[in-house]
C-alpha atoms as a PDB file:
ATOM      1  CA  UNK A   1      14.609   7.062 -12.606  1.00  0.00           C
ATOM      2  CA  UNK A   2      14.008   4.365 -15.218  1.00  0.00           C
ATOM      3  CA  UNK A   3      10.595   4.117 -16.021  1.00  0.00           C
ATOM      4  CA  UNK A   4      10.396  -0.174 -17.489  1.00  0.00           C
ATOM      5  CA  UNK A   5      10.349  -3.035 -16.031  1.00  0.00           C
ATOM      6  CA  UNK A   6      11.407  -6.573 -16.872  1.00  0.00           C
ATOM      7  CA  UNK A   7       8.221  -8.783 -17.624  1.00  0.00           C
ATOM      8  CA  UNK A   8       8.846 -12.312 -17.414  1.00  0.00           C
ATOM      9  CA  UNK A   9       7.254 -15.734 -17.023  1.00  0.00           C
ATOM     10  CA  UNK A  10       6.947 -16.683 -13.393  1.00  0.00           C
ATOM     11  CA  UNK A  11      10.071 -18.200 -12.025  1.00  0.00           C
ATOM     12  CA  UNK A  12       8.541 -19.042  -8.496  1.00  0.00           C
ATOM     13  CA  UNK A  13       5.307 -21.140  -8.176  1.00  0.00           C
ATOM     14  CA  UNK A  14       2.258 -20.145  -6.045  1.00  0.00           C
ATOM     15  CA  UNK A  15       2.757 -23.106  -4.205  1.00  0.00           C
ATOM     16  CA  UNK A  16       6.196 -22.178  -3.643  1.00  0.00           C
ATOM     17  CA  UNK A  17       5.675 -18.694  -2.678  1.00  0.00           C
ATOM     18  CA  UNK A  18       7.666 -17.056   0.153  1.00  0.00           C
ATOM     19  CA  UNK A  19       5.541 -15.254   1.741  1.00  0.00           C
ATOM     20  CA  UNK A  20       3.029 -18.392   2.505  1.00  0.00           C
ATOM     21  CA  UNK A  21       5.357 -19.695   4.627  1.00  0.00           C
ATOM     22  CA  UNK A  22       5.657 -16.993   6.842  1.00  0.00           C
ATOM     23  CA  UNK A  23       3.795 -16.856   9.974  1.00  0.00           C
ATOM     24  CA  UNK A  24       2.426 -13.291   9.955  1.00  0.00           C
ATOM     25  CA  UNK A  25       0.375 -14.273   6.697  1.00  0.00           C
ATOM     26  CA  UNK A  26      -2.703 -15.945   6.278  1.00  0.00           C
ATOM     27  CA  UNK A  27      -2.551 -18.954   3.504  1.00  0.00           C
ATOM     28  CA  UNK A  28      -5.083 -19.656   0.932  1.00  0.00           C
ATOM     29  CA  UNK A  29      -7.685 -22.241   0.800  1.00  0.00           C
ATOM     30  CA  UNK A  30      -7.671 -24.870  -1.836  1.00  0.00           C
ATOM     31  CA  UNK A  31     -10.365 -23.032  -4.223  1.00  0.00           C
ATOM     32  CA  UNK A  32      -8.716 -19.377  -3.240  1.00  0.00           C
ATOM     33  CA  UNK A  33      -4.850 -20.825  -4.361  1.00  0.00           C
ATOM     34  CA  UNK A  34      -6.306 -22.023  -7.305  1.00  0.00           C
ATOM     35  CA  UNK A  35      -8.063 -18.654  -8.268  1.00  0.00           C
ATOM     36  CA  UNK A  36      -5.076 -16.805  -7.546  1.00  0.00           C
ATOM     37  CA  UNK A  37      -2.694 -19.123  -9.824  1.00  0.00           C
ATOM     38  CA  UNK A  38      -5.216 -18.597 -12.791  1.00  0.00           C
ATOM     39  CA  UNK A  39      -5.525 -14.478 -11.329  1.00  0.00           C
ATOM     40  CA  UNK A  40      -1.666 -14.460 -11.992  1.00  0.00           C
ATOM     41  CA  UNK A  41       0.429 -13.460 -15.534  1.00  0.00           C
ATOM     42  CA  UNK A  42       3.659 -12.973 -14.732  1.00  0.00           C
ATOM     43  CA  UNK A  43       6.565 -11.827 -12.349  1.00  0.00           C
ATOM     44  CA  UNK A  44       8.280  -8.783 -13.038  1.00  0.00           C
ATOM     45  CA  UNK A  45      11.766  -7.908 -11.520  1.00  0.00           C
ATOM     46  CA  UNK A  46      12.819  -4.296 -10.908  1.00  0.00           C
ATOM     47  CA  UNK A  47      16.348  -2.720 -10.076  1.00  0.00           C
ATOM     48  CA  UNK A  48      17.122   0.365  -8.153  1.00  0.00           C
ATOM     49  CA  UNK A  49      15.566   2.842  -9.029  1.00  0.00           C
ATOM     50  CA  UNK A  50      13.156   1.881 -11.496  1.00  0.00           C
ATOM     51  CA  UNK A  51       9.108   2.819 -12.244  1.00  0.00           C
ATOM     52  CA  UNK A  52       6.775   0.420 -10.981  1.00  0.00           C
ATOM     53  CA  UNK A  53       4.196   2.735 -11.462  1.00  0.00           C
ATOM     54  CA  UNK A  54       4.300   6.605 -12.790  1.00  0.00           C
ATOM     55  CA  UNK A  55       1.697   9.108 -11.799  1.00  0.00           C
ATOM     56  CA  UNK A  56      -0.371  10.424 -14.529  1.00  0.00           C
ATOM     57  CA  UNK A  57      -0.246   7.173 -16.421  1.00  0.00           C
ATOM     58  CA  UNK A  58      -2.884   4.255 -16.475  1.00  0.00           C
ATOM     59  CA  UNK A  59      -1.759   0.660 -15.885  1.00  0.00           C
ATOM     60  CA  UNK A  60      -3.299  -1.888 -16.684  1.00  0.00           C
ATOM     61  CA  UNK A  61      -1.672  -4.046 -14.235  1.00  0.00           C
ATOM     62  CA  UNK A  62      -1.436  -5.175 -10.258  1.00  0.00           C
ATOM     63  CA  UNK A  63       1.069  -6.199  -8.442  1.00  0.00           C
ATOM     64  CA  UNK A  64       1.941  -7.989  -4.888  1.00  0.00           C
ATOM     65  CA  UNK A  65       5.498  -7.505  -3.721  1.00  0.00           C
ATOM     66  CA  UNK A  66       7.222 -10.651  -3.558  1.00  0.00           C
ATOM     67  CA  UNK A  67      10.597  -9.829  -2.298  1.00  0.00           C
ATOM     68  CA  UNK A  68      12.526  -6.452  -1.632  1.00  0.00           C
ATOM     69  CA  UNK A  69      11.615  -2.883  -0.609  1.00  0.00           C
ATOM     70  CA  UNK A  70       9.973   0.018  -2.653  1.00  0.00           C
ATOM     71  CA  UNK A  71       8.441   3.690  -2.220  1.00  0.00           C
ATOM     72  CA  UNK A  72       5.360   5.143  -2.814  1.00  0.00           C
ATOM     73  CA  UNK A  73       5.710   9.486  -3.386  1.00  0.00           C
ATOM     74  CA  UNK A  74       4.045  11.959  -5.634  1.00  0.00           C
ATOM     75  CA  UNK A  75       6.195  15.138  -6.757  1.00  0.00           C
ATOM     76  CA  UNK A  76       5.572  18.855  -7.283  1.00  0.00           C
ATOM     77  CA  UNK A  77       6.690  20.967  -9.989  1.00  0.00           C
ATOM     78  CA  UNK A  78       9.726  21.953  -9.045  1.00  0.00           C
ATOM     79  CA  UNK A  79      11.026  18.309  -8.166  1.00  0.00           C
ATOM     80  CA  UNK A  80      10.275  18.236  -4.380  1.00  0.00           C
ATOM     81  CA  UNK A  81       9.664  14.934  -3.306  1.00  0.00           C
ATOM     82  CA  UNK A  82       7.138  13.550  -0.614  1.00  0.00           C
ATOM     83  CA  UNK A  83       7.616  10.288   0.045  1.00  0.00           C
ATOM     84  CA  UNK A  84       4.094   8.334   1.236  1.00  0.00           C
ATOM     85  CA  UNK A  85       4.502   5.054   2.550  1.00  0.00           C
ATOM     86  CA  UNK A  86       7.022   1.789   1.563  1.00  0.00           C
ATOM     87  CA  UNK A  87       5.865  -1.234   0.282  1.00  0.00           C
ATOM     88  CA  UNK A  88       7.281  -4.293   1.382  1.00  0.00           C
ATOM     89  CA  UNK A  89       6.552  -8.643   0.815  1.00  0.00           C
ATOM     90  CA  UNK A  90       3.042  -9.321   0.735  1.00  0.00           C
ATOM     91  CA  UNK A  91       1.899  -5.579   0.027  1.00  0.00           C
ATOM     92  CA  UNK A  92      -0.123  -4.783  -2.874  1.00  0.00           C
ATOM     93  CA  UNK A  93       0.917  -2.269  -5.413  1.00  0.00           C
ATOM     94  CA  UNK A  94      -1.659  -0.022  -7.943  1.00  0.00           C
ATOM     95  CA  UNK A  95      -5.071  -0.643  -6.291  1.00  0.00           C
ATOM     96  CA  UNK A  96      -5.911   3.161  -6.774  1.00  0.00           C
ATOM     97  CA  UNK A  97      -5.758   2.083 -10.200  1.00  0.00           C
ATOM     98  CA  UNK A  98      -8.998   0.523 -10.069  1.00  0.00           C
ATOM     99  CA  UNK A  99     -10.929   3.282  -8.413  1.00  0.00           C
ATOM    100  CA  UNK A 100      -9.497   6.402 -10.572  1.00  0.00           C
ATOM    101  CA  UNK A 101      -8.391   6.817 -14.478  1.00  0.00           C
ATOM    102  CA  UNK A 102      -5.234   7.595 -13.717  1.00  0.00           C
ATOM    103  CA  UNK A 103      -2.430   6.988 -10.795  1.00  0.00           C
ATOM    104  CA  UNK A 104      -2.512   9.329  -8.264  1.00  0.00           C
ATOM    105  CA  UNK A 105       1.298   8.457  -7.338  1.00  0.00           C
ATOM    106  CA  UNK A 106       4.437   6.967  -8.157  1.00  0.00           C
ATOM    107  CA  UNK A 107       6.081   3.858  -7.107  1.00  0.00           C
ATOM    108  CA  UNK A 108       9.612   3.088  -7.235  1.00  0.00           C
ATOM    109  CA  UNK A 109      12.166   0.363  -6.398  1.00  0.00           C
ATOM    110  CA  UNK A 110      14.778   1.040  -3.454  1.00  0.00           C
ATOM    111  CA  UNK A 111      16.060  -2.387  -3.768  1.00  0.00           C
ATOM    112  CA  UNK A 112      15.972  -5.034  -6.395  1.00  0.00           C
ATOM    113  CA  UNK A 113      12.351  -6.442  -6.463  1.00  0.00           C
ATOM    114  CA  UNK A 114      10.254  -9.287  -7.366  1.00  0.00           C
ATOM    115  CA  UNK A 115       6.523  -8.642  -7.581  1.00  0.00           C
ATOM    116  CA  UNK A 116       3.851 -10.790  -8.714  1.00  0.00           C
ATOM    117  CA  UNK A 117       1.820  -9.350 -11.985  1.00  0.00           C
ATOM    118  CA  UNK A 118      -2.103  -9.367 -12.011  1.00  0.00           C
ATOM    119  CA  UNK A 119      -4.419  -8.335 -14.419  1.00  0.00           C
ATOM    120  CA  UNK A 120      -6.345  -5.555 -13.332  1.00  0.00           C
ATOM    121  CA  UNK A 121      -9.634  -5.805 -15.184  1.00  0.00           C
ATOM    122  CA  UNK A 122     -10.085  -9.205 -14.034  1.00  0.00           C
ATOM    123  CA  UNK A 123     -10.266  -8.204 -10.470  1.00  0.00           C
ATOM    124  CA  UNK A 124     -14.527  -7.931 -10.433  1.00  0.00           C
ATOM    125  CA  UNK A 125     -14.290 -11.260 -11.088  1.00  0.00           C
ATOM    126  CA  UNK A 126     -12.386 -11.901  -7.892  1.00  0.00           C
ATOM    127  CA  UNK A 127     -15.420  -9.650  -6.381  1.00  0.00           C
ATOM    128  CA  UNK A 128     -17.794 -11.812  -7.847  1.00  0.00           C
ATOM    129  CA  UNK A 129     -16.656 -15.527  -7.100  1.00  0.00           C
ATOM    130  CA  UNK A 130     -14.591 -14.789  -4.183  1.00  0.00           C
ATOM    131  CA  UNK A 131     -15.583 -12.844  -0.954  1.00  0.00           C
ATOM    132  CA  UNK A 132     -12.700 -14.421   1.118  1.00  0.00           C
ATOM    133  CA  UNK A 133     -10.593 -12.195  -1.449  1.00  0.00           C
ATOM    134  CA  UNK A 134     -12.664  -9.303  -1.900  1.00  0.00           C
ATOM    135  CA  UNK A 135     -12.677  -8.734   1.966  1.00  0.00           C
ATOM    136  CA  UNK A 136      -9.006  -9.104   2.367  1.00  0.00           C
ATOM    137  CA  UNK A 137      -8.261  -6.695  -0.765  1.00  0.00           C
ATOM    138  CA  UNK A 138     -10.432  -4.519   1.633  1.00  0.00           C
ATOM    139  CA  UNK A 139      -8.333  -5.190   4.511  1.00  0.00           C
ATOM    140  CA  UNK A 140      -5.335  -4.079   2.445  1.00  0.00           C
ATOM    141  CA  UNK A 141      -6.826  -0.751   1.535  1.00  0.00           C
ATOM    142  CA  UNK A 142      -8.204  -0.110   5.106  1.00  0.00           C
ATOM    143  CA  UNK A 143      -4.653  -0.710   6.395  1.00  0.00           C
ATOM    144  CA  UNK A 144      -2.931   1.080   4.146  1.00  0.00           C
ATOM    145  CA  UNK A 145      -5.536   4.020   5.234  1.00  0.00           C
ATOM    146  CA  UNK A 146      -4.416   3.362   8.271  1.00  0.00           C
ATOM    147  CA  UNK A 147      -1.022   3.903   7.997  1.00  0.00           C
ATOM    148  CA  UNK A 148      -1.447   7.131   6.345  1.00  0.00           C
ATOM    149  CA  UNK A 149      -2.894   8.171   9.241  1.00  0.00           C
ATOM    150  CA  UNK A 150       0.179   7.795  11.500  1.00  0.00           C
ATOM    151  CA  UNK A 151       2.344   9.232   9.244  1.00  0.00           C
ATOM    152  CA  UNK A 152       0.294  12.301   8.682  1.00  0.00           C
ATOM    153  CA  UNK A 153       0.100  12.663  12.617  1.00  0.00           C
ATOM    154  CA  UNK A 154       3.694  12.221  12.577  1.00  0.00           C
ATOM    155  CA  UNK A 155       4.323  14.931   9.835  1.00  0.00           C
ATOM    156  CA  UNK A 156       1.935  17.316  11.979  1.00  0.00           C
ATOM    157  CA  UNK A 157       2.671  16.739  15.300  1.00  0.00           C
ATOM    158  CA  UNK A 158       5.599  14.931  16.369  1.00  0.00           C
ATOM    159  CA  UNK A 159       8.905  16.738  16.603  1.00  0.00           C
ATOM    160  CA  UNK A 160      11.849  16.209  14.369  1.00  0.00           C
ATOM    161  CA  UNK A 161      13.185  13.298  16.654  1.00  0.00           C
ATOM    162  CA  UNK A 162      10.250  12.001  17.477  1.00  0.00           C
ATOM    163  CA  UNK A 163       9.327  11.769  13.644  1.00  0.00           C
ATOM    164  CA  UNK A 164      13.069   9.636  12.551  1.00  0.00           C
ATOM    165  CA  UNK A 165      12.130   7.672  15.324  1.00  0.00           C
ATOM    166  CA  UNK A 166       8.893   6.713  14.356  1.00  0.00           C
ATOM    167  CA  UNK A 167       9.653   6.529  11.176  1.00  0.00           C
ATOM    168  CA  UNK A 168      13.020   3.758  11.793  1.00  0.00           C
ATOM    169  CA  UNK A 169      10.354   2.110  14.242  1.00  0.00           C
ATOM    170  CA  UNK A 170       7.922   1.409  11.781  1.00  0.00           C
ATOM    171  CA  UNK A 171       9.977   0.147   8.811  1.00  0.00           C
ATOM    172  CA  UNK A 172      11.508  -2.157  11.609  1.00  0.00           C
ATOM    173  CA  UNK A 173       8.847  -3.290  12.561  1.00  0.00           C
ATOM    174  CA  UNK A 174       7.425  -3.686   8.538  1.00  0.00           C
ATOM    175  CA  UNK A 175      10.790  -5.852   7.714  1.00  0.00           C
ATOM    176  CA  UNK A 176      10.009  -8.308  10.578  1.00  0.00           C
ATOM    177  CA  UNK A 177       6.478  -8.948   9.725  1.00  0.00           C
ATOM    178  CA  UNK A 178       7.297  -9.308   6.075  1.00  0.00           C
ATOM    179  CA  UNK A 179      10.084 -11.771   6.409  1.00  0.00           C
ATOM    180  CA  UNK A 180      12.830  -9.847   5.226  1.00  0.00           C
ATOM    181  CA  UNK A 181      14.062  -9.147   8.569  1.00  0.00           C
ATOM    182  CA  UNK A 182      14.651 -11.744  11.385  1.00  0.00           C
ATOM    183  CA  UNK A 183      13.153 -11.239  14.559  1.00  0.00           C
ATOM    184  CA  UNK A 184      16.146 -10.938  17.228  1.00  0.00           C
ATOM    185  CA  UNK A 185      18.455  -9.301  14.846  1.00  0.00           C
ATOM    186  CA  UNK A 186      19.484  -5.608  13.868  1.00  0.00           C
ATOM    187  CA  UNK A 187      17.631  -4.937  10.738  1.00  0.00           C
ATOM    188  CA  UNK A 188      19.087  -3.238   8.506  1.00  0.00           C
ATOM    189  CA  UNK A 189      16.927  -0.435   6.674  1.00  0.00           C
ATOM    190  CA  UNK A 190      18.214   0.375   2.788  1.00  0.00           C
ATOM    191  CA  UNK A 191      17.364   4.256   3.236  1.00  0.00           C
ATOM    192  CA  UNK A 192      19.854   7.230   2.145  1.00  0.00           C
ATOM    193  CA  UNK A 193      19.037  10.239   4.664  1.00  0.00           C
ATOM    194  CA  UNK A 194      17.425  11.892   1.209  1.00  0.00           C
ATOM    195  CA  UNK A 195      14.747   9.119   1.839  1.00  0.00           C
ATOM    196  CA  UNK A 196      14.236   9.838   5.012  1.00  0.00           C
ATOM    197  CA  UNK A 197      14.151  13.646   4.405  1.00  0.00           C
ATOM    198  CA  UNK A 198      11.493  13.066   1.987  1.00  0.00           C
ATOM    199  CA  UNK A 199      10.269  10.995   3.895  1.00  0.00           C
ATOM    200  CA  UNK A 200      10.198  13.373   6.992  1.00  0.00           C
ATOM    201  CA  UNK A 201       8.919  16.733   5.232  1.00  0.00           C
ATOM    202  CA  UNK A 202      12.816  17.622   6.788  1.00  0.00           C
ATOM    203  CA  UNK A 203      15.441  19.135   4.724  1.00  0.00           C
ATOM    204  CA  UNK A 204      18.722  17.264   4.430  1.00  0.00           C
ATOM    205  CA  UNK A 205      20.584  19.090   6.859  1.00  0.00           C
ATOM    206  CA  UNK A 206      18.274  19.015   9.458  1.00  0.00           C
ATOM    207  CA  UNK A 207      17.532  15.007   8.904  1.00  0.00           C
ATOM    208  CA  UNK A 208      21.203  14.579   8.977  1.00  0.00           C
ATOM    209  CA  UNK A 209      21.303  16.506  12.888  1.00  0.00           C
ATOM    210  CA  UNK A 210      18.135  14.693  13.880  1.00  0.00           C
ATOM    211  CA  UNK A 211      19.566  11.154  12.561  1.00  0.00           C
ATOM    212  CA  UNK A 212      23.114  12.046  14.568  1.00  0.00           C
ATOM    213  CA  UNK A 213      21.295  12.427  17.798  1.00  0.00           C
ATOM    214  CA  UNK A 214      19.622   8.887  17.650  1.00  0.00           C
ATOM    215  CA  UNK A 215      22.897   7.349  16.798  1.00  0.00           C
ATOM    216  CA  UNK A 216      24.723   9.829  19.549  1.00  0.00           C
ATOM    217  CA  UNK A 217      21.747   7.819  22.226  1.00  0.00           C
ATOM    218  CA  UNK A 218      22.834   4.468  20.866  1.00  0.00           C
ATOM    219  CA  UNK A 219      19.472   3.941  18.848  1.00  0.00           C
ATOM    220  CA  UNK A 220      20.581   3.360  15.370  1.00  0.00           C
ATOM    221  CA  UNK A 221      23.921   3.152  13.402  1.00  0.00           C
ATOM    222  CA  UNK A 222      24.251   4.824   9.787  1.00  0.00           C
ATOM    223  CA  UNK A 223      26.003   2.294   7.316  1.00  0.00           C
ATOM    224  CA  UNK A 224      27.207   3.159   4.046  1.00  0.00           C
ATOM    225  CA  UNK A 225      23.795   1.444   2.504  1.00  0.00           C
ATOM    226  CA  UNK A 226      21.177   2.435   5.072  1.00  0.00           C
ATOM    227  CA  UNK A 227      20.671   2.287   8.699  1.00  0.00           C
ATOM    228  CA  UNK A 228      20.971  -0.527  11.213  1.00  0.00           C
ATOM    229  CA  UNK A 229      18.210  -0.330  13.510  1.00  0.00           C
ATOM    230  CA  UNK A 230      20.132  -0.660  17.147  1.00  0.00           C
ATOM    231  CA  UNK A 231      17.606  -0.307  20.217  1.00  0.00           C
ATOM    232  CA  UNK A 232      13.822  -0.710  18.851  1.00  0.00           C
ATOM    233  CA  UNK A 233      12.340  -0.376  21.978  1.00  0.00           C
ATOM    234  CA  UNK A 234      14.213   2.844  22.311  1.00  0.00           C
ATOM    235  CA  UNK A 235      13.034   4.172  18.820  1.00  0.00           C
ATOM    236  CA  UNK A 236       9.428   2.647  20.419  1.00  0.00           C
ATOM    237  CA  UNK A 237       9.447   5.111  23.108  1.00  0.00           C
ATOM    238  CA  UNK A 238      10.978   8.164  21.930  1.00  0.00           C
ATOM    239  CA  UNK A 239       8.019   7.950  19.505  1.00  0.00           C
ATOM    240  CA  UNK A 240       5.337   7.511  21.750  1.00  0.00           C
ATOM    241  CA  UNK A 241       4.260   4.225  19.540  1.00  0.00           C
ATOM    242  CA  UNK A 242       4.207   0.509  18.555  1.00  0.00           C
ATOM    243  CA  UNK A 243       3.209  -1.214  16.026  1.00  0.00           C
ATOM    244  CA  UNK A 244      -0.418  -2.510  16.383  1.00  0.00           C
ATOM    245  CA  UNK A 245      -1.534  -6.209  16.676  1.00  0.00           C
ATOM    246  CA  UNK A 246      -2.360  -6.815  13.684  1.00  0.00           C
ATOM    247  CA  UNK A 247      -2.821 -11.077  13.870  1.00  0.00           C
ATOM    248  CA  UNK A 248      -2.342 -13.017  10.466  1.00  0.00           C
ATOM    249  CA  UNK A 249      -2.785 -10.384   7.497  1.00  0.00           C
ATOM    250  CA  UNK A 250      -4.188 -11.722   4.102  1.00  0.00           C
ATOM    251  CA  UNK A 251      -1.954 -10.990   0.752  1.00  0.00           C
ATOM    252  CA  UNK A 252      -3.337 -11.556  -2.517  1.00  0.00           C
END
């Protein structure tokens, strides 16, 4: 894993930003836009593979996601991986920062990214001279709490089907609401079956049996860069969930 990033001077105006055109965001006001254009340093682009953020380290830095997909996992001493959650367009990356010395976890790129650069010890001032803000940074956290949630229930209680198919559902269900996907089409999720054993608490062999049956029900269809997601509504109810409404979420 490459542990750098490019840092570079932003190519794509706030006004111009993707993800305010999308309908499952909310947009700024006038005075909030403007904040968030003075809030904002940089853009920094990622490839495959790369550190966005390393455990044990302090950054100095947050960062929205403005295009592509990424992981969030800490790591034991013998290199065993558990994947935590993946961040998407519009989610916000190194929050924990603000809250503890150090990171907690790791955050990597799984596709090439784009993602908007903040300077963390400028966010009290957000606090301060913007509630609007401050609540939907609290939104973000509660959500991502949230999330965590499901997946541990998934990790504890679900069986190995159940848990691929919650897990395909969900990052379906992520791409659409984040743009990248289009609503009406496969999606097509940029996982290796390592992710998703990582991702699973699963070794490899038995992620690669559990992923066979879904595709042997017509579910899902492994591609040589990830998996096409087939039948959501299947994947929907052999996990005994949906995604919740969520309305118009904020993004900083």
């Amino acid at each position: 894993m490459a542990n750098s990033i490019t840092i570079a001077s932003p190519r794509i105006t706030c006004e111009q930003c993707p993800i305010r055109g999308l309908s499952t965001f909310r947009d700024f006001s006038p005075e909030e836009l403007s904040f968030v254009m003075s809030f904002r340093q940089g853009e920094h682009s990622a490839d495959p593979g790369m550190a966005i953020i390393v455990e044990g380290e302090r950054n100095p830095r947050l960062y929205t996601v403005l295009t592509g997909w990424g992981f969030r996992y800490k790591i034991l001493e013998d290199g065993r991986r558990q994947i935590l959650n993946y961040v998407l367009p519009g989610d916000m990356v190194g929050l924990q920062g603000n809250l503890m010395t150090e990171m907690q976890h790791s955050v990597e790129a799984l596709t090439p990214m784009t993602l908007c650069l903040f300077e963390r010890e400028r966010l009290a001032s957000l606090y301060r001279g913007h509630p609007s803000l401050a609540y939907d940074i609290t939104w973000i956290a509660a959500r991502e709490e949230s999330i965590l949630d499901e997946h541990l229930l998934s990790i504890g209680r679900r069986s190995a089907r159940e848990r691929a198919a919650y897990l395909l559902a969900f990052l379906d269900a992520r791409a659409k609401a984040s743009g990248i996907a289009k609503r009406g089409r496969p999606v097509t999720l940029p996982l290796t079956q390592s992710h998703v054993a990582d991702t699973l608490g699963l070794s490899l062999v038995h992620t690669n049996k559990t992923l066979r049956k879904l595709y042997q029900l017509g579910l899902i269809r492994w591609l040589d860069r990830g998996c096409e997601v087939l039948d959501t509504e299947g994947l929907y109810q052999m996990a005994g969930w949906r995604p919740p409404a969520e309305g118009r979420r904020p993004f900083i």
